[in-house]
N, C-alpha and C. Protein backbone atom coordinates (compact mmCIF):
# COMPACT_ATOMS: atom_id res chain seq x y z
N UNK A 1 -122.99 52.27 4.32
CA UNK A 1 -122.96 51.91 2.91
C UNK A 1 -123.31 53.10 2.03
N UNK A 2 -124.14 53.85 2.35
CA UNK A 2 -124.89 55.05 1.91
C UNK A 2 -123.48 56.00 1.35
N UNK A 3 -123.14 56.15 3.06
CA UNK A 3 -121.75 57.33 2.85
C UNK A 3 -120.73 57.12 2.23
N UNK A 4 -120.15 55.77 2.22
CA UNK A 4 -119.02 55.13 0.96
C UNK A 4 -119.95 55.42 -0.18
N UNK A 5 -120.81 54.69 -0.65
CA UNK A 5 -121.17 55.43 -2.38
C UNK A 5 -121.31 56.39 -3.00
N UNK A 6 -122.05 57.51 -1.26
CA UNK A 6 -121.93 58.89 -1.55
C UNK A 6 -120.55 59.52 -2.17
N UNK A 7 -119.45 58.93 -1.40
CA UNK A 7 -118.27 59.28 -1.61
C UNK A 7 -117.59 58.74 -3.08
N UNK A 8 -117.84 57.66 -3.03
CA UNK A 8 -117.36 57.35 -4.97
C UNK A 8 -117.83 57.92 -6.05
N UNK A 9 -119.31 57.95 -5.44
CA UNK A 9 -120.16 59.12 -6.39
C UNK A 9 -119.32 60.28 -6.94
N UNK A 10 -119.02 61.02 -5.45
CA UNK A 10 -118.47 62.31 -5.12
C UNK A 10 -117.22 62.24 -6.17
N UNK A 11 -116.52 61.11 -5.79
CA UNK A 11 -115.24 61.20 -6.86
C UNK A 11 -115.49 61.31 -8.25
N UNK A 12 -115.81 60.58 -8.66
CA UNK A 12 -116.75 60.00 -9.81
C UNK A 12 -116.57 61.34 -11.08
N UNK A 13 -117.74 61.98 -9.71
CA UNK A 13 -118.15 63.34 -10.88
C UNK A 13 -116.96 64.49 -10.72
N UNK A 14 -115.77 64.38 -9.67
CA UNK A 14 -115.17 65.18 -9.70
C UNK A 14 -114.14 65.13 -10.96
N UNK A 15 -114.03 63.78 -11.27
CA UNK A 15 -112.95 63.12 -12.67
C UNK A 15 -113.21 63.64 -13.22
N UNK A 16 -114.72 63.03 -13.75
CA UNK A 16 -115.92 63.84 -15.05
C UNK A 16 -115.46 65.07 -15.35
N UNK A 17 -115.06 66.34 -14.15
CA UNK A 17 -115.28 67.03 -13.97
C UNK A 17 -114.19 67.65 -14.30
N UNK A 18 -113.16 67.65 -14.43
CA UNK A 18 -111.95 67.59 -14.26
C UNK A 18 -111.40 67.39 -15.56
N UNK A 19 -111.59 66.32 -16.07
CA UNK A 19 -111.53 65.62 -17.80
C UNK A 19 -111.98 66.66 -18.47
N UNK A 20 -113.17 66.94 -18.43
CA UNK A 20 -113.97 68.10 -19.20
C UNK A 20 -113.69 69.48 -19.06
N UNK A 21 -113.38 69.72 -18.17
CA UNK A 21 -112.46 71.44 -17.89
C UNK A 21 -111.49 71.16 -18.59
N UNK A 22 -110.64 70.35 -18.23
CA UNK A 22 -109.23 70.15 -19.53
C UNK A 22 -109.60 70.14 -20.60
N UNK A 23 -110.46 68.85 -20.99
CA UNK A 23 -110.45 69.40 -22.39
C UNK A 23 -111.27 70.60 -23.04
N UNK A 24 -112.32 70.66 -22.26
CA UNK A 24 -112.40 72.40 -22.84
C UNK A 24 -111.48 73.43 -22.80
N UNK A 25 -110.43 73.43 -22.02
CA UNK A 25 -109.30 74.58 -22.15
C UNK A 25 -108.52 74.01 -23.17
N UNK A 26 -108.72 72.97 -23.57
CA UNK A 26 -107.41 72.85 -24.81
C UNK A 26 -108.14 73.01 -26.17
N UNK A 27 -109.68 72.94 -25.95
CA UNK A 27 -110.36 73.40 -27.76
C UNK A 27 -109.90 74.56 -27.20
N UNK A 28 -110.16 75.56 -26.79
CA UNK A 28 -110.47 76.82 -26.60
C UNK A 28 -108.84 77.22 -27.21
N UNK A 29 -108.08 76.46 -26.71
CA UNK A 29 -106.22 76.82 -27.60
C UNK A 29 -106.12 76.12 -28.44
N UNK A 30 -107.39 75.92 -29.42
CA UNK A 30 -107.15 75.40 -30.78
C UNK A 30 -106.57 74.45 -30.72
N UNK A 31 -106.88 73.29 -29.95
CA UNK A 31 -105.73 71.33 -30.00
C UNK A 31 -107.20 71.14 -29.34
N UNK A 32 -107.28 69.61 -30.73
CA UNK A 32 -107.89 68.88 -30.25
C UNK A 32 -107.69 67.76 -29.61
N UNK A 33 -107.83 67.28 -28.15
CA UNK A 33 -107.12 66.48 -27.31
C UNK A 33 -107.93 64.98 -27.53
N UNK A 34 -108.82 64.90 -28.40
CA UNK A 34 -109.60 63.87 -28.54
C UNK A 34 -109.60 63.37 -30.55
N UNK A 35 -109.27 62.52 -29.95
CA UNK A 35 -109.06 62.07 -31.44
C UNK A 35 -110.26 61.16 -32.55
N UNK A 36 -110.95 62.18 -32.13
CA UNK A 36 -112.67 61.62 -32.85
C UNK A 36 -113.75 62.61 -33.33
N UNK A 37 -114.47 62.78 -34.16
CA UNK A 37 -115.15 64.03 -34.45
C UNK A 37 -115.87 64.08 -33.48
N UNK A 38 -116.84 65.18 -33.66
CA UNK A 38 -118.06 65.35 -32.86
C UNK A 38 -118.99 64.12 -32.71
N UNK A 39 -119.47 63.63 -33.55
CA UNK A 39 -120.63 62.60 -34.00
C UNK A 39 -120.19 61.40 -33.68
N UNK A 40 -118.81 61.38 -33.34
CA UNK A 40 -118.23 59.70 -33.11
C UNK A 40 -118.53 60.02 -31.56
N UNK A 41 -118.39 61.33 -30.79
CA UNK A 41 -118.21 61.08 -29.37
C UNK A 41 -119.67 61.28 -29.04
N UNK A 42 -120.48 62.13 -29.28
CA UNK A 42 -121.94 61.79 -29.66
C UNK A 42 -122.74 60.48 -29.46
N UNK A 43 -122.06 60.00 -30.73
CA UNK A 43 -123.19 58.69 -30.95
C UNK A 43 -122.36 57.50 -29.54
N UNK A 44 -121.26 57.53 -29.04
CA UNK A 44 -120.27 56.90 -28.41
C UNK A 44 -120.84 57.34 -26.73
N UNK A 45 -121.55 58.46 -26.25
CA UNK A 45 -122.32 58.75 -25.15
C UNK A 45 -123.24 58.79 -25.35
N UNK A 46 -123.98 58.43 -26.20
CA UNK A 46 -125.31 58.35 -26.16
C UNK A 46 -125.66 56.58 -26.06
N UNK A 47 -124.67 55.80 -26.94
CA UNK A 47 -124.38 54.19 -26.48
C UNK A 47 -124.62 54.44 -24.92
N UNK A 48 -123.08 54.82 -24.39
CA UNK A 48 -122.99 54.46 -23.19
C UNK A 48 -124.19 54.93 -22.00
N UNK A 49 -124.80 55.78 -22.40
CA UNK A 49 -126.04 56.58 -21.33
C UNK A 49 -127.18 55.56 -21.91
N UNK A 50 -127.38 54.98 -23.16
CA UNK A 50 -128.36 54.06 -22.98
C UNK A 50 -128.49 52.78 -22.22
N UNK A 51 -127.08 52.17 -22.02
CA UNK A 51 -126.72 51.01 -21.60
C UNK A 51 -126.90 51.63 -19.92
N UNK A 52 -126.14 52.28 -19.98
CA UNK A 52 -126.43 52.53 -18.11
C UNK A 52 -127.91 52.64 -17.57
N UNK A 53 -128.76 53.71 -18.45
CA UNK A 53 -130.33 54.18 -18.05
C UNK A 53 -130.69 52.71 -18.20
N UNK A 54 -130.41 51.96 -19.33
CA UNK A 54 -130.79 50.41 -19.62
C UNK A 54 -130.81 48.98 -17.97
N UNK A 55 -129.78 49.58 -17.76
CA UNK A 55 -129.10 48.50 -16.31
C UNK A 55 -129.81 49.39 -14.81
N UNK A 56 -129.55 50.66 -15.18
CA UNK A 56 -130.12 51.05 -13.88
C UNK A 56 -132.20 51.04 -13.94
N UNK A 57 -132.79 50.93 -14.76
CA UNK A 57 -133.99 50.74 -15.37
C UNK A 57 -134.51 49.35 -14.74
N UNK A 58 -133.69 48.67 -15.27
CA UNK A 58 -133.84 47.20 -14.99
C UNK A 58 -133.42 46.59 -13.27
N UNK A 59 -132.63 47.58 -13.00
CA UNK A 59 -132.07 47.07 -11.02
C UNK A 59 -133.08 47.98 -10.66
N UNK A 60 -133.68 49.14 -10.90
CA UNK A 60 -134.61 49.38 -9.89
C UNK A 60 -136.01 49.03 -9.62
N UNK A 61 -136.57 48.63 -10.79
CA UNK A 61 -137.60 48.01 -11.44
C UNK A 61 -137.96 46.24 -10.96
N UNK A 62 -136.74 45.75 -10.10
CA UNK A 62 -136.67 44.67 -10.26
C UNK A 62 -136.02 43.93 -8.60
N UNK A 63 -136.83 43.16 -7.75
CA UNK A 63 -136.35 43.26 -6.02
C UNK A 63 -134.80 42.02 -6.71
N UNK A 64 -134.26 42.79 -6.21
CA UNK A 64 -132.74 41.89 -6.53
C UNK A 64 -132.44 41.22 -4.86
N UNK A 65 -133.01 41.83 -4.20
CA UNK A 65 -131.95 41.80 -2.54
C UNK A 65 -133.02 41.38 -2.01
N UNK A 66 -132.64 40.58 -1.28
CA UNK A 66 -133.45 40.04 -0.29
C UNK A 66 -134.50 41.28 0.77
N UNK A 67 -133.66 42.43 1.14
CA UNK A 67 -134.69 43.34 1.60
C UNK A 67 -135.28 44.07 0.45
N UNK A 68 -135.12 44.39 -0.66
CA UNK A 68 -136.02 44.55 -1.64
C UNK A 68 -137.87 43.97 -1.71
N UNK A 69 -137.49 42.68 -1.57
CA UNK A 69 -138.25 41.44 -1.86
C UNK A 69 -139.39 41.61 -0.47
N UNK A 70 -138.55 41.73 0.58
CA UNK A 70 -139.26 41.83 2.24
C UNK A 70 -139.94 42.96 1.63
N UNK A 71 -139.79 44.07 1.04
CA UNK A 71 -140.03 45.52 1.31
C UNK A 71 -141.19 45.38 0.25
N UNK A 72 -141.16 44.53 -1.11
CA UNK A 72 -142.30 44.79 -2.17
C UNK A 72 -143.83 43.78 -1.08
N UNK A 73 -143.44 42.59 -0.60
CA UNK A 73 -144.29 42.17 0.29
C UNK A 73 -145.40 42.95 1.58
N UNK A 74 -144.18 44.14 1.46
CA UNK A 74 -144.62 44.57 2.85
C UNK A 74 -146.12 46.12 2.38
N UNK A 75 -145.57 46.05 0.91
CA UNK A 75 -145.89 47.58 0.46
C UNK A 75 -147.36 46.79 -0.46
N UNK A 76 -147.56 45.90 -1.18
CA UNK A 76 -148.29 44.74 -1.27
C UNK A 76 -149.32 44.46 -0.26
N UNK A 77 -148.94 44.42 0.84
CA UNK A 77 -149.80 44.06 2.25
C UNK A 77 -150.76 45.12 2.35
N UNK A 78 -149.53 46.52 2.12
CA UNK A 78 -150.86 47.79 2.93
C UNK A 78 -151.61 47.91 1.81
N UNK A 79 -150.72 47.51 0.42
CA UNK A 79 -152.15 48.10 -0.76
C UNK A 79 -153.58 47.28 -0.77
N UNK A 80 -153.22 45.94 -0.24
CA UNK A 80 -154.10 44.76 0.20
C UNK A 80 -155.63 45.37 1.00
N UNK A 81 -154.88 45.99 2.21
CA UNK A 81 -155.48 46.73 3.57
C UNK A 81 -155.83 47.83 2.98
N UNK A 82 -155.82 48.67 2.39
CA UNK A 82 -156.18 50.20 1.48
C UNK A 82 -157.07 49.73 0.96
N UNK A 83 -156.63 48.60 -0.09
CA UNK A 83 -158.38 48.55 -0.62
C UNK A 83 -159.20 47.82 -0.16
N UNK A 84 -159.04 46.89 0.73
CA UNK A 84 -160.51 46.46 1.51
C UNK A 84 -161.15 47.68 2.81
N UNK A 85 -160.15 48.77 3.03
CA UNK A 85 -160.83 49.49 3.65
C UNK A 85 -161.87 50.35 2.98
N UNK A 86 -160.75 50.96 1.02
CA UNK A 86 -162.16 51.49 0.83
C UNK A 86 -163.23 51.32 0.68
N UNK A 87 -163.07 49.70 -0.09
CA UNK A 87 -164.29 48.83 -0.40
C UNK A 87 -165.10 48.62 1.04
N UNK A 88 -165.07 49.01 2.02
CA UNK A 88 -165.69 48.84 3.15
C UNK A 88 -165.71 47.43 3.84
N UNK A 89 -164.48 46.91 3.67
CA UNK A 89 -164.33 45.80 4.54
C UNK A 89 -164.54 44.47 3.22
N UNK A 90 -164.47 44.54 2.24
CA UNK A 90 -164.69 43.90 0.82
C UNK A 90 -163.86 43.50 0.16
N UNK A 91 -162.72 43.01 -0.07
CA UNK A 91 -161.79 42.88 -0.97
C UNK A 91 -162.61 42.60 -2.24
């Protein structure tokens, strides 16, 4: 699962990547290939990077998956066991 997302990832940013070399070679020959000022594409990625940091904020922050849920239980347990050890056997 890891290596498929790695890989969409991989694509992902190669588009990004790709989009943005183009259109920087076409300001650079004086055409603007985007039909919006500065401040419209601006305020228009700064929307979209809030909404994402917004969703990804909220899925990591939050046991969605069943091994999530096993895993906050399990991490819960040792903090349980940590502090009655320091407390010397005391919760």
């Amino acid at each position: 699962m890891h290596k498929r997302n790695g890989a969409q990832m991989a694509i992902t940013r190669l588009i990004v990547l790709i989009v943005l070399v183009v259109n920087q070679s076409l300001v650079m020959f004086g055409w603007n290939p985007l039909p919006f000022s500065e401040e419209e594409i601006f305020e228009g990625v700064s929307a979209v990077a809030t909404a994402v940091a917004a969703i990804w904020t909220w899925y990591k922050n939050n046991n969605i998956t069943p091994e999530a849920e096993e895993a906050d239980k399990i991490l819960q347990s040792k903090k349980r066991t940590k502090k009655r050890n320091k407390n010397g056997g005391h919760a």
